[in-house]
Protein backbone atom coordinates (compact mmCIF):
# COMPACT_ATOMS: atom_id res chain seq x y z
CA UNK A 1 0.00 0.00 0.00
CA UNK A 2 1.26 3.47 -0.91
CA UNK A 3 1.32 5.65 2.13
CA UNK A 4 -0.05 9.03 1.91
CA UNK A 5 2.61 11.92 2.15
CA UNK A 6 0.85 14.95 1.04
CA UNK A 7 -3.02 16.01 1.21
CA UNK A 8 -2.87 20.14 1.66
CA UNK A 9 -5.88 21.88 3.19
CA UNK A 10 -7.11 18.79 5.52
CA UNK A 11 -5.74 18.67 9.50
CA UNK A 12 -4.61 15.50 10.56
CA UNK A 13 -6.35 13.82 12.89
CA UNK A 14 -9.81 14.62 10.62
CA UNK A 15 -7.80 12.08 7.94
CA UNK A 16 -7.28 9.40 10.84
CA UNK A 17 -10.60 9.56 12.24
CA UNK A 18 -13.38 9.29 9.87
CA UNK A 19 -14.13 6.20 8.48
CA UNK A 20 -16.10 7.81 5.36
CA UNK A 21 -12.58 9.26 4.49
CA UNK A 22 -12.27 9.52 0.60
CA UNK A 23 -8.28 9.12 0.49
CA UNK A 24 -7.39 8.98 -3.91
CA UNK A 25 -4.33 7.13 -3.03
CA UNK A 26 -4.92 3.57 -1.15
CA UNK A 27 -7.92 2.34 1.05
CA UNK A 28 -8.76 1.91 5.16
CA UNK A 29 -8.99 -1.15 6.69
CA UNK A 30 -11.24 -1.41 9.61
CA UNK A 31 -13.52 -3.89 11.53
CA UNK A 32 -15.68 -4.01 14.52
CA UNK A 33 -16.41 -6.38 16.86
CA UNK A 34 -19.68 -6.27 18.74
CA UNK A 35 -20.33 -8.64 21.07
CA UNK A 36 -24.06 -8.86 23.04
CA UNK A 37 -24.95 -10.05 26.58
CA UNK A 38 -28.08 -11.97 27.79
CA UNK A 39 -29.11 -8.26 28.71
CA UNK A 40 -28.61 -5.93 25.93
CA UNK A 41 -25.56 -4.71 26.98
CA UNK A 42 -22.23 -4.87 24.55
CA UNK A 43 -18.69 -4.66 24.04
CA UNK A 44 -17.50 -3.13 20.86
CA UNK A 45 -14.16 -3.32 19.73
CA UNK A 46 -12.42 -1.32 16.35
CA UNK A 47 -9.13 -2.95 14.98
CA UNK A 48 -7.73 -0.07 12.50
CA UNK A 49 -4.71 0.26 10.32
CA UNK A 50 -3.04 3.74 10.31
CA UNK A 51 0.00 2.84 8.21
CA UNK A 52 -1.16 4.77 5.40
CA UNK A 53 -1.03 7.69 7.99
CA UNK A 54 1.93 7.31 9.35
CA UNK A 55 4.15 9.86 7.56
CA UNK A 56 1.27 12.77 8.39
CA UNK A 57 2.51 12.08 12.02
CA UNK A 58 4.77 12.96 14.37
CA UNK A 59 8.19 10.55 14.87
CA UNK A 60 7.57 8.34 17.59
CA UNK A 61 3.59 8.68 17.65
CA UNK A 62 2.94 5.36 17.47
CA UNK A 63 5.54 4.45 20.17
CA UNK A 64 4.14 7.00 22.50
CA UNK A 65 0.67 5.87 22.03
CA UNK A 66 1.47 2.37 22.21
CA UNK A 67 3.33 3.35 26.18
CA UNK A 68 0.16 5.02 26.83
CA UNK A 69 -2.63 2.21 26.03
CA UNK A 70 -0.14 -0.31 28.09
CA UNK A 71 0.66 2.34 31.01
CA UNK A 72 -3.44 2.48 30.89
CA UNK A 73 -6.12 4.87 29.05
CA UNK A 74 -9.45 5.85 29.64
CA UNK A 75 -10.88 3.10 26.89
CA UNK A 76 -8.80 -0.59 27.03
CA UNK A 77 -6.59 0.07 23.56
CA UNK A 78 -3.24 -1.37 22.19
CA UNK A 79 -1.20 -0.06 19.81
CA UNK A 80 1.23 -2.21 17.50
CA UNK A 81 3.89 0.04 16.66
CA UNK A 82 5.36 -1.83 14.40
CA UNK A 83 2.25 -2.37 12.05
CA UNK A 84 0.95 0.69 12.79
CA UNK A 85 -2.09 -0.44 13.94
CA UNK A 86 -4.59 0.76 16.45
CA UNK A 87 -6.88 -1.56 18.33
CA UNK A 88 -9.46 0.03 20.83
CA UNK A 89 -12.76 -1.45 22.88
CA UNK A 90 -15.39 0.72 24.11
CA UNK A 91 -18.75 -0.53 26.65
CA UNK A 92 -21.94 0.10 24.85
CA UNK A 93 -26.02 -0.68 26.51
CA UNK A 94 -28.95 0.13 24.43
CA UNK A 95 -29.44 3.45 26.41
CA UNK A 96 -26.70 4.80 23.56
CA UNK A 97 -29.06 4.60 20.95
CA UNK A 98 -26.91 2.88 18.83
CA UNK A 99 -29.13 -0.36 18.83
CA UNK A 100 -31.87 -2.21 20.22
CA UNK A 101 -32.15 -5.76 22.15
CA UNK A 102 -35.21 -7.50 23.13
CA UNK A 103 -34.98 -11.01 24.97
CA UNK A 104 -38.34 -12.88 25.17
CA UNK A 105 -38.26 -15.90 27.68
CA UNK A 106 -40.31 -17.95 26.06
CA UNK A 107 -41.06 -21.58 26.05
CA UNK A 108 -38.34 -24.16 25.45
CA UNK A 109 -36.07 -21.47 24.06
CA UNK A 110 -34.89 -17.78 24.98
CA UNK A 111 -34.73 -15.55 21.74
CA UNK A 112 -32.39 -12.67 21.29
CA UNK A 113 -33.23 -9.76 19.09
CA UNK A 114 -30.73 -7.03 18.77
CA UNK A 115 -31.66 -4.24 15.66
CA UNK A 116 -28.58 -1.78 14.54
CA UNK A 117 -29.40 1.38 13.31
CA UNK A 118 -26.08 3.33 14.37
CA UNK A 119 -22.43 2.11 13.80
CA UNK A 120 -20.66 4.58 16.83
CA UNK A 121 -17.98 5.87 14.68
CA UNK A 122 -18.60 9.13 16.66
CA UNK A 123 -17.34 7.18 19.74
CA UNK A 124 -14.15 6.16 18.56
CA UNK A 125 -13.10 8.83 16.90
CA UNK A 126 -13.53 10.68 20.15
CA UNK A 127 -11.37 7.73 21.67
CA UNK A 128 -8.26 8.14 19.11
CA UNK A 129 -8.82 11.54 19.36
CA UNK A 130 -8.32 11.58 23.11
CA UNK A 131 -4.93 9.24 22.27
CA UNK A 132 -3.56 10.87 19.57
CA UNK A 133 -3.58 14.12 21.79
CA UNK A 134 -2.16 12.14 25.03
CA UNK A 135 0.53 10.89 22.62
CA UNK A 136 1.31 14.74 21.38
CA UNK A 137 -0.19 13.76 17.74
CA UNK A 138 -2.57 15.98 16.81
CA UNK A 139 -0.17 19.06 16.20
CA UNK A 140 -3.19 21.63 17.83
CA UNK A 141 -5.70 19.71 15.51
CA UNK A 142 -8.82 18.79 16.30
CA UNK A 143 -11.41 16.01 15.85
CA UNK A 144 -14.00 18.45 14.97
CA UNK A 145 -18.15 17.08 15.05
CA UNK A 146 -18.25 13.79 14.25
CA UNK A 147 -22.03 12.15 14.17
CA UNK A 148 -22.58 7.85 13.84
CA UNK A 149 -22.84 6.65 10.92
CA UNK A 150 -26.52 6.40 10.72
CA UNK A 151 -27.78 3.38 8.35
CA UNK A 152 -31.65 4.17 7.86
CA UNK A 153 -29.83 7.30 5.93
CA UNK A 154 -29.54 7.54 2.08
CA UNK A 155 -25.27 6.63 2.52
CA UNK A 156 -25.38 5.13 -1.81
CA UNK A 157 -22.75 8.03 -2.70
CA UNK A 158 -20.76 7.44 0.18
CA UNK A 159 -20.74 3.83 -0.32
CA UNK A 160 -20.01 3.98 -4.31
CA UNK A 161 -17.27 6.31 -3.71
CA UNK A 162 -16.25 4.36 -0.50
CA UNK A 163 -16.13 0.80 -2.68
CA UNK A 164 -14.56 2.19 -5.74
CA UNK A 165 -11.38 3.22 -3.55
CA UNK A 166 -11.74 -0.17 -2.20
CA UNK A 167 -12.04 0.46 1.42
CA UNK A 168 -12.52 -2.98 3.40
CA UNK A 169 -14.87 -2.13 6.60
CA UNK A 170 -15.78 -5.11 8.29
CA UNK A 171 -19.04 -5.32 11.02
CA UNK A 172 -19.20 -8.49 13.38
CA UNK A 173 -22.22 -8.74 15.76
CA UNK A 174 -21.34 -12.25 18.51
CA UNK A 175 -24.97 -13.22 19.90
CA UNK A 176 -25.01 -15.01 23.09
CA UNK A 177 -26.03 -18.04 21.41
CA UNK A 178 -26.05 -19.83 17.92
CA UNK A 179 -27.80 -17.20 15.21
CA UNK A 180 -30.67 -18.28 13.46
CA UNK A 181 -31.08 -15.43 11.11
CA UNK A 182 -29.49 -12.41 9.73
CA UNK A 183 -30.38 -11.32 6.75
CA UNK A 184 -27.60 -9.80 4.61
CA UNK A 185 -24.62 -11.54 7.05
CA UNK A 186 -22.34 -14.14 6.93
CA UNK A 187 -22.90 -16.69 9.50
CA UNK A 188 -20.93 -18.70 11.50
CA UNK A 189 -22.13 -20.44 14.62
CA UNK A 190 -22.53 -17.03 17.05
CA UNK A 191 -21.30 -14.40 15.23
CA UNK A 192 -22.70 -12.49 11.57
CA UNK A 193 -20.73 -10.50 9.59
CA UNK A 194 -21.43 -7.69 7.30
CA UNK A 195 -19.38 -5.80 4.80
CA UNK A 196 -19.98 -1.89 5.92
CA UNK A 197 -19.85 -0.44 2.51
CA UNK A 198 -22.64 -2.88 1.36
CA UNK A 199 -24.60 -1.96 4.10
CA UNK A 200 -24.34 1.65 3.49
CA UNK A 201 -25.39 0.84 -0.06
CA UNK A 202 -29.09 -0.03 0.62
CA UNK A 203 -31.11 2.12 3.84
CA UNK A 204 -32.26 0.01 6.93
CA UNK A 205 -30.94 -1.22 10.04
CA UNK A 206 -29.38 -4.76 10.93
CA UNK A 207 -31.46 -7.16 12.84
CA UNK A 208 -30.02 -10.18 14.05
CA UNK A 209 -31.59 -13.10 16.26
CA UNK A 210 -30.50 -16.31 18.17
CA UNK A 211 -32.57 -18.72 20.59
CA UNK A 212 -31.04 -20.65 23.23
CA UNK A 213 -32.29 -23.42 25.59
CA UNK A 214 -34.56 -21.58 28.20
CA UNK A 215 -32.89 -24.26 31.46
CA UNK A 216 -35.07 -22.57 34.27
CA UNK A 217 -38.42 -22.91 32.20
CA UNK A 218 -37.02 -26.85 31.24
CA UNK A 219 -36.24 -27.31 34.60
CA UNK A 220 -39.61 -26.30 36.24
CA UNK A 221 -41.29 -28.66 33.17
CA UNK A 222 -39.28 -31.66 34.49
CA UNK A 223 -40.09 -31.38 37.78
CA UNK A 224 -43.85 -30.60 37.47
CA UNK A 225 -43.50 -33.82 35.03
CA UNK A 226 -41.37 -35.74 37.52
CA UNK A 227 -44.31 -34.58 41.03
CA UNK A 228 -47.35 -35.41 38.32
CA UNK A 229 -45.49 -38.74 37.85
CA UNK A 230 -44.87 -39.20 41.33
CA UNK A 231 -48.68 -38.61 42.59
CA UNK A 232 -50.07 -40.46 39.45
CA UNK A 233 -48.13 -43.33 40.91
CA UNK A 234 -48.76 -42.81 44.38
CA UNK A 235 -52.44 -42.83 44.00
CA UNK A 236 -52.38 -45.99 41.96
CA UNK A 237 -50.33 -47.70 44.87
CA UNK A 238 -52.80 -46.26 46.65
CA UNK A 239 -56.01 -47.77 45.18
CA UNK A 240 -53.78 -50.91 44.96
CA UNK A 241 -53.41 -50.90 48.74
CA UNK A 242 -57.02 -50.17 49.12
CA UNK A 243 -57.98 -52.89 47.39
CA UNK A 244 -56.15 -55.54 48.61
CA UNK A 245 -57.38 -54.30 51.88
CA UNK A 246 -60.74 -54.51 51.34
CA UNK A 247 -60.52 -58.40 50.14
CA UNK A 248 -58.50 -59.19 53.32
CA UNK A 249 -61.40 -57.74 55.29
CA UNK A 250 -64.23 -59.84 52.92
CA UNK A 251 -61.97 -63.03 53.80
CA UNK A 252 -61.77 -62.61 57.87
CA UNK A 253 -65.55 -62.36 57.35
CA UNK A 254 -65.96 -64.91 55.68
């Protein structure tokens, strides 16, 4: 990949933080990770490769960010130095309005529904932001508004132009159990993925379900099985006993 040594007019850390960045001379790669909870809340992480970047920074940037995520920063990050690549993870619920999750206990399964209609770009851009400043390498810049990247909007320009530089953004969403539909995403066993730019091609969110056993609800069947069982035999022992008592009475009679 060619890295980018000139671009006039545009501040840095702009460049580095917007994923809908329209760079002429080689594309991002980026991916998320979000992975749910049995209540709705999530861990997102971003893996992101700044090596096209690099010369626009400071020497030693990537050094001094990579002390800072291991010394400890306000978000868990890592930084490979080497690679030039930035890895961050951020806690999400559904009180961010980034997505929804609805859980309904039913019976012999629990489903999980979670609906995306936000990707929090806004988020971590704050997040490198907030690093690339701790790591003196923003040069006075500054991150300016940036808004999620909302997917019931009309994106189709941003996507063409986004796949015809060939940028590779990657979503994952891990359900707490095995997925039994997402439309649009590849599938394997817990976890869907979707290709960003394709989703920003077409308006409407991402909806994504998986069941799992409901054990309390199986385990309150069994036993109400097991105790209906139990008195079904213990009143036929009962009428057994019964019986056999009232022919040993008939016989002392007799």
């Amino acid at each position: 990949m060619r890295p980018i040594r000139n671009l006039k007019g545009y501040s840095i850390v702009p460049v580095l933080l917007l994923i809908l960045c329209s760079s002429a001379y080689a594309a991002m790669e980026q991916s998320y990770v979000m992975t749910m909870d049995q209540n709705g809340n999530s861990v997102i992480t971003k893996d992101m490769d700044l090596s096209l970047y690099a010369d626009l920074l400071p020497p030693g940037s990537f050094q001094r960010m990579s002390d800072i995520c291991a010394g400890g920063f306000k978000v868990p990050c890592s930084v490979d130095a080497v690679k030039r690549t930035v890895h961050m993870q951020d806690a999400f619920s559904v009180k961010d309005g980034y997505y929804s999750f609805k859980a309904d206990y039913g019976f012999p399964s629990i489903r999980y529904v979670v609906t995306v209609n936000s990707l929090p770009i806004d988020r971590f851009g704050y997040d490198l932001d907030s690093l690339l400043s701790a790591a003196n390498a923003t040069k006075g810049a500054s991150a300016g508004t940036i808004r999620p990247l909302e997917l019931n909007a009309d994106n189709s320009k941003t996507a063409a132009q986004l796949a015809q530089i060939g940028t590779n953004i990657s979503y994952t969403i891990i359900m707490p159990d095995y997925i039994d539909q997402a439309p649009e995403g590849t599938v394997d066993g817990k976890q869907a993925v979707y290709d960003v730019v394709a989703l920003m091609g077409r308006e409407g969110p991402v909806t994504v379900s998986s069941s799992e056993l409901n054990f309390p609800y199986l385990l309150i069947a069994v036993a109400a099985i097991v105790v209906a069982g139990l008195a079904v035999s213990f009143m036929g022992s009962n009428k057994e006993r019964k019986g056999e008592e009232r022919g040993a009475s008939r016989k002392r009679r007799g």
